[in-house]
Structures are given as structure tokens and as C-alpha cells.
PDB file of N, CA and C in Angstrom:
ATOM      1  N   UNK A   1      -1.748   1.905  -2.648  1.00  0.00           N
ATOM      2  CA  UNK A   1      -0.963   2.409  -3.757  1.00  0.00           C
ATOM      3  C   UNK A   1       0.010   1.346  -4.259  1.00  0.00           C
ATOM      4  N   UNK A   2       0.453   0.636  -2.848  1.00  0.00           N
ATOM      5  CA  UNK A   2       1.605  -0.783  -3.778  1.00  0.00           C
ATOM      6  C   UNK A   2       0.856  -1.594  -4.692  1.00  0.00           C
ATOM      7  N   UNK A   3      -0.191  -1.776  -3.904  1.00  0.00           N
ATOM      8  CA  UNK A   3      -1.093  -2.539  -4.393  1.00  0.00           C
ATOM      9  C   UNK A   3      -1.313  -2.174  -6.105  1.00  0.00           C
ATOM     10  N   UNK A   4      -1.805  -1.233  -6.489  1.00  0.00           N
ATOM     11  CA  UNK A   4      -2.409  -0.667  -7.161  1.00  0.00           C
ATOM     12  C   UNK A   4      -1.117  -1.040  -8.434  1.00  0.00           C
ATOM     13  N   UNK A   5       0.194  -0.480  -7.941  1.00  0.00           N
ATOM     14  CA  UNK A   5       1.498  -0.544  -9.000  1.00  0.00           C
ATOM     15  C   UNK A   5       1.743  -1.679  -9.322  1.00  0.00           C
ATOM     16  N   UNK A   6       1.995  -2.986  -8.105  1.00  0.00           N
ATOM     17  CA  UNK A   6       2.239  -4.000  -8.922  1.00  0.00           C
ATOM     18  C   UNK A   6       1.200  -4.832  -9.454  1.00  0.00           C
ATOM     19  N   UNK A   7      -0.172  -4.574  -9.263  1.00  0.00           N
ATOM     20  CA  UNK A   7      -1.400  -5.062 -10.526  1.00  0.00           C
ATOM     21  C   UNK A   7      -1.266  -4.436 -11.730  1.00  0.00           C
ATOM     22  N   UNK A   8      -0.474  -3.126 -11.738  1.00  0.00           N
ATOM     23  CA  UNK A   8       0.264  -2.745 -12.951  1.00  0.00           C
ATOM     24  C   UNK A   8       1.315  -3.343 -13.425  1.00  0.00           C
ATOM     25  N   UNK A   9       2.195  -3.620 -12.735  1.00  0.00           N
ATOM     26  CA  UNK A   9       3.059  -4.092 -13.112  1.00  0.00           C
ATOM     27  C   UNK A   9       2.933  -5.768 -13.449  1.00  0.00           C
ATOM     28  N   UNK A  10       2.340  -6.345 -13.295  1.00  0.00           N
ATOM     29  CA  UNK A  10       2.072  -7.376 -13.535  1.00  0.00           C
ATOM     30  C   UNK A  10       1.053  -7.733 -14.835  1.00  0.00           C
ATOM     31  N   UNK A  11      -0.049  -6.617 -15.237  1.00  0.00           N
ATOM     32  CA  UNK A  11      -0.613  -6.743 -16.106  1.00  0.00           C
ATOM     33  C   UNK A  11       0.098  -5.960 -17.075  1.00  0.00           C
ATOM     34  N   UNK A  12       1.080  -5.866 -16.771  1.00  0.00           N
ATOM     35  CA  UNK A  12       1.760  -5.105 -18.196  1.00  0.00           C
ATOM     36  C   UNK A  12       2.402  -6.384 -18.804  1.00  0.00           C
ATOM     37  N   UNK A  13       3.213  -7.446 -17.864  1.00  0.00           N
ATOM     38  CA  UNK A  13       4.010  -8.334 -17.805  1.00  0.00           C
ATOM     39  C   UNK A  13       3.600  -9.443 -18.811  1.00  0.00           C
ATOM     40  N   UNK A  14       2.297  -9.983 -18.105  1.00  0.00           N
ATOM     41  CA  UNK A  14       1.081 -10.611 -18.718  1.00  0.00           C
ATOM     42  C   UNK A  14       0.636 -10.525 -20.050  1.00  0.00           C
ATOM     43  N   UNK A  15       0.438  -8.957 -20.100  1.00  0.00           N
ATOM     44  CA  UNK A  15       0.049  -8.524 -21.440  1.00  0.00           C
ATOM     45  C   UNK A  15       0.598  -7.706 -22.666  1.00  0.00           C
ATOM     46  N   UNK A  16       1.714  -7.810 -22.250  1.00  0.00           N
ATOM     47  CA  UNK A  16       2.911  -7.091 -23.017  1.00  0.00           C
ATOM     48  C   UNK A  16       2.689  -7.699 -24.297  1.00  0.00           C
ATOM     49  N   UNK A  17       2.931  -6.693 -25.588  1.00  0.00           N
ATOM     50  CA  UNK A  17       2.891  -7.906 -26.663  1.00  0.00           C
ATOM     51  C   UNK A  17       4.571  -7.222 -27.721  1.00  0.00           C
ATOM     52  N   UNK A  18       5.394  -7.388 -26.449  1.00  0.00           N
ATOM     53  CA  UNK A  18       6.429  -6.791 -27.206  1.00  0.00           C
ATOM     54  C   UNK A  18       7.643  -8.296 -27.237  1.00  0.00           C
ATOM     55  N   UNK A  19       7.039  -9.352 -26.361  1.00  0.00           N
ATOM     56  CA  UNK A  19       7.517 -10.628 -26.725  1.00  0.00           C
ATOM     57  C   UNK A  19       8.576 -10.524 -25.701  1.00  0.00           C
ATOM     58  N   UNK A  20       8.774 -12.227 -25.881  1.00  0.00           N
ATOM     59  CA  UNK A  20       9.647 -12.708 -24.717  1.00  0.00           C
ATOM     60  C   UNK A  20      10.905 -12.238 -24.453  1.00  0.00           C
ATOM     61  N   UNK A  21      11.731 -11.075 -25.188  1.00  0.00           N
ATOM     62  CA  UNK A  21      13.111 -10.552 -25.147  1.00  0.00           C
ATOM     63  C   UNK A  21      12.585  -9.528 -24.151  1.00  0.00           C
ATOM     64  N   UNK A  22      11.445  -9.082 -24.135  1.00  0.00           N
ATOM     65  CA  UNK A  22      11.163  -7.524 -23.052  1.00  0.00           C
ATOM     66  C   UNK A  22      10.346  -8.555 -21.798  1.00  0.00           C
ATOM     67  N   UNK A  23      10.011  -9.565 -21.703  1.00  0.00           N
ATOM     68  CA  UNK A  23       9.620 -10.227 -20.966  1.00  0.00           C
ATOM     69  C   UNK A  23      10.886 -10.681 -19.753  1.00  0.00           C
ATOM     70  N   UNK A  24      11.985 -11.356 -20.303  1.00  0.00           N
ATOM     71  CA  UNK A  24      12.785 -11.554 -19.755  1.00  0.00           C
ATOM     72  C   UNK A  24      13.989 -10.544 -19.575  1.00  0.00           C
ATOM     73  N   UNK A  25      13.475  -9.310 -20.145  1.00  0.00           N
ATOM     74  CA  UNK A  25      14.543  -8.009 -19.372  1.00  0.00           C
ATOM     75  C   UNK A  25      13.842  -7.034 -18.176  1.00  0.00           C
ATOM     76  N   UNK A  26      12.365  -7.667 -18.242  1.00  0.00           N
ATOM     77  CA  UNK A  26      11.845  -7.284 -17.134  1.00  0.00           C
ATOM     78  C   UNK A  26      12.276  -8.361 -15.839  1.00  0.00           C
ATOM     79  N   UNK A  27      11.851  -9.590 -16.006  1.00  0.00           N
ATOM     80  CA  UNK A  27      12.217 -10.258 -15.063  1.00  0.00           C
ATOM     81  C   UNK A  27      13.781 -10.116 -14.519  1.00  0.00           C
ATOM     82  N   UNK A  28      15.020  -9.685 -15.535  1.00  0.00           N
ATOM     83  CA  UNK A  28      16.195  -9.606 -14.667  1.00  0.00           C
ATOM     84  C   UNK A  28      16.300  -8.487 -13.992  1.00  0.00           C
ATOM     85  N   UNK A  29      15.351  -7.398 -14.370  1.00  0.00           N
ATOM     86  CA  UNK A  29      15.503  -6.206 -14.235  1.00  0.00           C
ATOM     87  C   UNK A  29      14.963  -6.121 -12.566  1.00  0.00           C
ATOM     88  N   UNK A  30      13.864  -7.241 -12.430  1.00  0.00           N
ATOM     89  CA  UNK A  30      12.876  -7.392 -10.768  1.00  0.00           C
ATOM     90  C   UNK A  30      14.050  -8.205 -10.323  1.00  0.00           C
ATOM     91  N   UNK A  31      14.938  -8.760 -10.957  1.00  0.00           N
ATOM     92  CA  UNK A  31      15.797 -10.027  -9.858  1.00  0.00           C
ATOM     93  C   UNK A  31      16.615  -9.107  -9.393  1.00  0.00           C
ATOM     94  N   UNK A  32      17.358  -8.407 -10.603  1.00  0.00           N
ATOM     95  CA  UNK A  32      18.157  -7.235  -9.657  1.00  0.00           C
ATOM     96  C   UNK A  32      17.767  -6.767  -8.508  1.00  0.00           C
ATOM     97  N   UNK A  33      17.140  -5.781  -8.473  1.00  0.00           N
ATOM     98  CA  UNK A  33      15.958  -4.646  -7.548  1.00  0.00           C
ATOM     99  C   UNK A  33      16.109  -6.041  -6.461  1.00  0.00           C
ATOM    100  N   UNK A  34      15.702  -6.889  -6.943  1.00  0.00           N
ATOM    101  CA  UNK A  34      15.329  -7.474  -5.222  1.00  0.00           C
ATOM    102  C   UNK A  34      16.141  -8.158  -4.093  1.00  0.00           C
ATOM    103  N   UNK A  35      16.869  -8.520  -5.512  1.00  0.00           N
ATOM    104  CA  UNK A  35      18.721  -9.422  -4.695  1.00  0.00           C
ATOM    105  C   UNK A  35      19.584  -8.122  -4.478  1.00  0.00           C
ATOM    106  N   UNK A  36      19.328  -6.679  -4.508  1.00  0.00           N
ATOM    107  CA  UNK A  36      20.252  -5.523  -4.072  1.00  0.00           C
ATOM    108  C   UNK A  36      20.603  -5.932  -2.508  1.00  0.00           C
ATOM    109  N   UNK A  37      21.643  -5.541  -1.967  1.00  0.00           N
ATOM    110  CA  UNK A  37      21.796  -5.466  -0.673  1.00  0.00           C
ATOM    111  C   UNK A  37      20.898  -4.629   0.280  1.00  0.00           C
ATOM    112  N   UNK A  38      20.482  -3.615  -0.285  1.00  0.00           N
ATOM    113  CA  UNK A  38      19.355  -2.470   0.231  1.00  0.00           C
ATOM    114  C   UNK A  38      18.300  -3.052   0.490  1.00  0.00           C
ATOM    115  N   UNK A  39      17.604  -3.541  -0.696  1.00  0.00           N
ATOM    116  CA  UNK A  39      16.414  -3.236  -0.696  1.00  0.00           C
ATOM    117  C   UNK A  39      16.103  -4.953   0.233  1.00  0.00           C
ATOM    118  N   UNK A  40      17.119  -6.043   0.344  1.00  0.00           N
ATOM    119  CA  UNK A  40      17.131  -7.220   1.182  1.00  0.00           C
ATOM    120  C   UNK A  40      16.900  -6.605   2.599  1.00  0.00           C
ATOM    121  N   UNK A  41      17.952  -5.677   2.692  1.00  0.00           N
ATOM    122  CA  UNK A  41      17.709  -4.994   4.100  1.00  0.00           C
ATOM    123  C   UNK A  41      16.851  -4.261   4.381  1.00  0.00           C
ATOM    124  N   UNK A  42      15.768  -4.115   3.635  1.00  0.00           N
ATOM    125  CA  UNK A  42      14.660  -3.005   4.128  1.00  0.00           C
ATOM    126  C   UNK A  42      13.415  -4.349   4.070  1.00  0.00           C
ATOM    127  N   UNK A  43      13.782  -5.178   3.271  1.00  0.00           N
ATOM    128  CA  UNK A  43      12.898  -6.007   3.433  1.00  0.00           C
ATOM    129  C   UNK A  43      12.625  -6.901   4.925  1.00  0.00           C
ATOM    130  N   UNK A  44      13.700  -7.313   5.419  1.00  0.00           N
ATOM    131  CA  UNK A  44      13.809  -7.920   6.478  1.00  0.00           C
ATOM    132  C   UNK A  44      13.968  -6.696   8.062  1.00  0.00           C
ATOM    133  N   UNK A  45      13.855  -5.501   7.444  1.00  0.00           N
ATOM    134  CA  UNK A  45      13.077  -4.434   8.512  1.00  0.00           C
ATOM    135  C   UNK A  45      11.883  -4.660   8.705  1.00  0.00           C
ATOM    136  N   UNK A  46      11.407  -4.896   7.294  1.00  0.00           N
ATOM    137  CA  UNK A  46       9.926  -4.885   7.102  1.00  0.00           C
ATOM    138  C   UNK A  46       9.174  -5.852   7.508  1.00  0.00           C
ATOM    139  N   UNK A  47       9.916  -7.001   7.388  1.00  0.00           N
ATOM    140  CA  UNK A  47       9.615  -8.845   8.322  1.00  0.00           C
ATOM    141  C   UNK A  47       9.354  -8.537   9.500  1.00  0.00           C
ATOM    142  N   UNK A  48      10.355  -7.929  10.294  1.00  0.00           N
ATOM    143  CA  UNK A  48      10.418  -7.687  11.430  1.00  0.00           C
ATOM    144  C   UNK A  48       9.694  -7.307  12.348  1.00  0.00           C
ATOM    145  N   UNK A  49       9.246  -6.249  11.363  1.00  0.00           N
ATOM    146  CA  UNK A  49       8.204  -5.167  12.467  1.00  0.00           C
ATOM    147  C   UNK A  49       7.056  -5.825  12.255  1.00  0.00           C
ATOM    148  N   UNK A  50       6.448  -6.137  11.105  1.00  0.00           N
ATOM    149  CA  UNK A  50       5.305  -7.031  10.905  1.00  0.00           C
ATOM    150  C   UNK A  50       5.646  -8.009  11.786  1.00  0.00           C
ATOM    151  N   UNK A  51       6.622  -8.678  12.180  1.00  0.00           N
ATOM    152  CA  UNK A  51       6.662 -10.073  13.026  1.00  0.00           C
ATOM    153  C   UNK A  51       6.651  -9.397  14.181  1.00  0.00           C
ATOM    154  N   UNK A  52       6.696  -8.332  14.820  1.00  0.00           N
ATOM    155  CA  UNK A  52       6.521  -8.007  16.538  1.00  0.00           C
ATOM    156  C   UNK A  52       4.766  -7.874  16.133  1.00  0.00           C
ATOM    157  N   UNK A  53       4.366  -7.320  15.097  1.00  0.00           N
ATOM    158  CA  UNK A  53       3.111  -7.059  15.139  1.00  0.00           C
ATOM    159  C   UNK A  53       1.612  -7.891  15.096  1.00  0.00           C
ATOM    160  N   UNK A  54       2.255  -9.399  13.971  1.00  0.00           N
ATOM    161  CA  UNK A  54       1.332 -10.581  13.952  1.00  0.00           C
ATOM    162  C   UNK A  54       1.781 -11.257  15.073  1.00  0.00           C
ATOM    163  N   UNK A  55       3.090 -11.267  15.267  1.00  0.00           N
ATOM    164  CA  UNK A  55       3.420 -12.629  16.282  1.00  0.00           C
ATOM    165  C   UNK A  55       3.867 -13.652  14.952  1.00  0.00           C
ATOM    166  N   UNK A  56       3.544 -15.049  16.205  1.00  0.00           N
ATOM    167  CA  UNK A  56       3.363 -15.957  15.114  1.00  0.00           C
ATOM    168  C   UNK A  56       2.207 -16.370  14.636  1.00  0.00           C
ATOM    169  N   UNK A  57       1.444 -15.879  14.158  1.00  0.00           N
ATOM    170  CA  UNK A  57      -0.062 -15.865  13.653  1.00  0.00           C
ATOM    171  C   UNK A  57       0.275 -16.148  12.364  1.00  0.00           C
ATOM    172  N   UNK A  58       1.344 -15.766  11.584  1.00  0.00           N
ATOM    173  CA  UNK A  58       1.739 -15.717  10.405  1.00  0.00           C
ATOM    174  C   UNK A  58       2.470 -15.922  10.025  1.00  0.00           C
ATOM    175  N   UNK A  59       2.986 -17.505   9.436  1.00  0.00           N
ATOM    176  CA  UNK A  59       4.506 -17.815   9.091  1.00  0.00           C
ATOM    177  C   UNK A  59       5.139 -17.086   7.741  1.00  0.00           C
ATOM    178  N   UNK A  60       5.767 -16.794   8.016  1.00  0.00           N
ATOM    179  CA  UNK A  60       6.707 -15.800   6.532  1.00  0.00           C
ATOM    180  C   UNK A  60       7.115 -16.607   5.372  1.00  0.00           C
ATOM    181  N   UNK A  61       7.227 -16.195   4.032  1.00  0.00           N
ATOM    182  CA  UNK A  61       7.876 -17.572   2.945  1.00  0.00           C
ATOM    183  C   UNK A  61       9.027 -16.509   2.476  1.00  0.00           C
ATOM    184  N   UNK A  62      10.058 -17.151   2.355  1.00  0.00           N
ATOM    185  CA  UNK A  62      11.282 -16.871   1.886  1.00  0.00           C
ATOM    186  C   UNK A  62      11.459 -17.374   0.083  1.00  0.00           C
ATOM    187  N   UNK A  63      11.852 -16.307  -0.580  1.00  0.00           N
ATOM    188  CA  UNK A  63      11.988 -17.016  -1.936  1.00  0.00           C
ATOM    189  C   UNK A  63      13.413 -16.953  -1.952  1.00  0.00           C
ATOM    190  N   UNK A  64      13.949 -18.110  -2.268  1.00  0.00           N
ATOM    191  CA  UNK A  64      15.156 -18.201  -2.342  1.00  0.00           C
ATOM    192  C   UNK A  64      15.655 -18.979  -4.359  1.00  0.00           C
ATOM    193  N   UNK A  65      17.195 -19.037  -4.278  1.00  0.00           N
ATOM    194  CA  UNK A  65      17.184 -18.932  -6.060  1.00  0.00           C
ATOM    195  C   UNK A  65      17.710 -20.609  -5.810  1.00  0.00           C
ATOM    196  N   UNK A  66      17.209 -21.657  -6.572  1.00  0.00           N
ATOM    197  CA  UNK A  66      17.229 -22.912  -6.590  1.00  0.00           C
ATOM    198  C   UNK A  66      18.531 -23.109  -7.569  1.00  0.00           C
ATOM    199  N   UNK A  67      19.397 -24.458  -7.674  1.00  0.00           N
ATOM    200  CA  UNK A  67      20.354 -24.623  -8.403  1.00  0.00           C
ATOM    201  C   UNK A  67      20.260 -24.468  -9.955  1.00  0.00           C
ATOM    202  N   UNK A  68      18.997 -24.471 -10.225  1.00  0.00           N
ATOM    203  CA  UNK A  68      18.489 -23.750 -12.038  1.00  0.00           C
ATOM    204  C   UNK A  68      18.555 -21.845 -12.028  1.00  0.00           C
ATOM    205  N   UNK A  69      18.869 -21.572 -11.035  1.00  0.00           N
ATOM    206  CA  UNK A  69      18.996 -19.712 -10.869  1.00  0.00           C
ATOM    207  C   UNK A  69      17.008 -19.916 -11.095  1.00  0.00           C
ATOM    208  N   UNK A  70      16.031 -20.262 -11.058  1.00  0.00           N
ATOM    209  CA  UNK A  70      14.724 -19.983 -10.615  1.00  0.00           C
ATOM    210  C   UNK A  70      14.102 -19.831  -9.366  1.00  0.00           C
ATOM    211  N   UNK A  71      13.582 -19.089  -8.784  1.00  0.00           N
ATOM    212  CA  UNK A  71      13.103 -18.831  -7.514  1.00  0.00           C
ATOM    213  C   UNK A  71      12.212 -19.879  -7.142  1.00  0.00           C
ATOM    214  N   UNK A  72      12.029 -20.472  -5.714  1.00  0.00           N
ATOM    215  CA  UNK A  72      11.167 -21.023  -5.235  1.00  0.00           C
ATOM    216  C   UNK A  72      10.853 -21.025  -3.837  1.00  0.00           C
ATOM    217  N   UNK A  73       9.450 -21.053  -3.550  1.00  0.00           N
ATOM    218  CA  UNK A  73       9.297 -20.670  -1.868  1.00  0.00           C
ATOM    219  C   UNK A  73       9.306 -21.773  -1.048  1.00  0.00           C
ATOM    220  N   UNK A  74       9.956 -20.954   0.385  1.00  0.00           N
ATOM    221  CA  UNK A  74      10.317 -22.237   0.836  1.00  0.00           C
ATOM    222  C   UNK A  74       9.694 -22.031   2.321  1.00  0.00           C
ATOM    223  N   UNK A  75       8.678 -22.595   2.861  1.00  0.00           N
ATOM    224  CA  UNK A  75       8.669 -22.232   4.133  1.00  0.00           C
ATOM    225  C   UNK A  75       9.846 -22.216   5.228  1.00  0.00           C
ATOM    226  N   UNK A  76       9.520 -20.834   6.229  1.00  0.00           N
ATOM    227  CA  UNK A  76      10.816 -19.996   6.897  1.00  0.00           C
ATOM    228  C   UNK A  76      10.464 -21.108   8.357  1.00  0.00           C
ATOM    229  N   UNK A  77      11.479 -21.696   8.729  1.00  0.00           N
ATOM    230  CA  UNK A  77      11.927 -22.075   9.747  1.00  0.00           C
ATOM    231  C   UNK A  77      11.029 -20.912  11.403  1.00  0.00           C
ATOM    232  N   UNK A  78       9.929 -22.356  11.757  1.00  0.00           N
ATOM    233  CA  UNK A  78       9.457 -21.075  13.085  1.00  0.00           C
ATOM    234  C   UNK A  78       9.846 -21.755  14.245  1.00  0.00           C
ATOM    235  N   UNK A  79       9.829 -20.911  15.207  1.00  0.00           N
ATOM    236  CA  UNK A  79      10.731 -21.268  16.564  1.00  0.00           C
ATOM    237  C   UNK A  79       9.371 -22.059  17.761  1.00  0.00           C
ATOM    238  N   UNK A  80       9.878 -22.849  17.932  1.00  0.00           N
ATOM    239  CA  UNK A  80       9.080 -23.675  18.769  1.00  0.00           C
ATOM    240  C   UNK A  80       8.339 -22.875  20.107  1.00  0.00           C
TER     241      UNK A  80
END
């Protein structure tokens, strides 16, 4: 079902033809939602339990906001 919403949400994004002013009130609208204090903390619940569950089979990527305020991934620091 996530699945399913954000291939929606993304082909709306893509194919929107309401132009770059609704383009970029979507994107602040996802920066919000994701830089909330909540939803950071449910995310890194969510790291978590997936990380007791892969192990380290699977290194995690962190998007963090670069000195231009644009996101970029950065591989997450793994423990020897």
C-alpha cells in the first residue's frame, strides 16, 4: 500500500502540469512532513527494528540538508 501511494505520489509530481509554483509547494510541503520531530522519531524506530532484523547485511543512507538547503545521501557510518 506505501508502495502503491508514493508511485502516486510521485507520478503526480512528475506529471503535474500545474507548473513549477505547485511543484515546489509540494516539495516544501514533503521537507516539512519529514524534518517534523515525530515523524524523525518514528523513522529511526523504524531503522532500528529493521537493523536488529537485517543486521549488517544492509547499510542505511541518511539524507541529510547540504549548505545549498538541498538534500544529499550520505552513507551512515557502520561499526566495525
Amino acid at each position: 500500500m506505501k508502495t502503491f501511494l508514493l508511485g502516486t505520489a510521485v507520478g503526480y509530481v512528475l506529471g503535474a502540469r500545474a507548473g513549477r509554483a505547485r511543484y515546489e509547494q509540494i516539495v516544501r510541503t514533503y521537507r516539512k512532513v519529514a524534518d517534523h520531530p515525530a515523524v524523525q522519531g518514528a523513522a529511526g524506530v523504524a531503522r532500528a527494528k529493521v537493523g536488529e532484523k537485517m543486521g549488517d547485511r544492509v547499510p542505511f543512507v541518511r539524507a541529510t540538508h547540504g549548505t545549498d538547503g538541498q538534500r544529499s545521501s550520505e552513507p551512515r557510518a557502520t561499526q566495525a
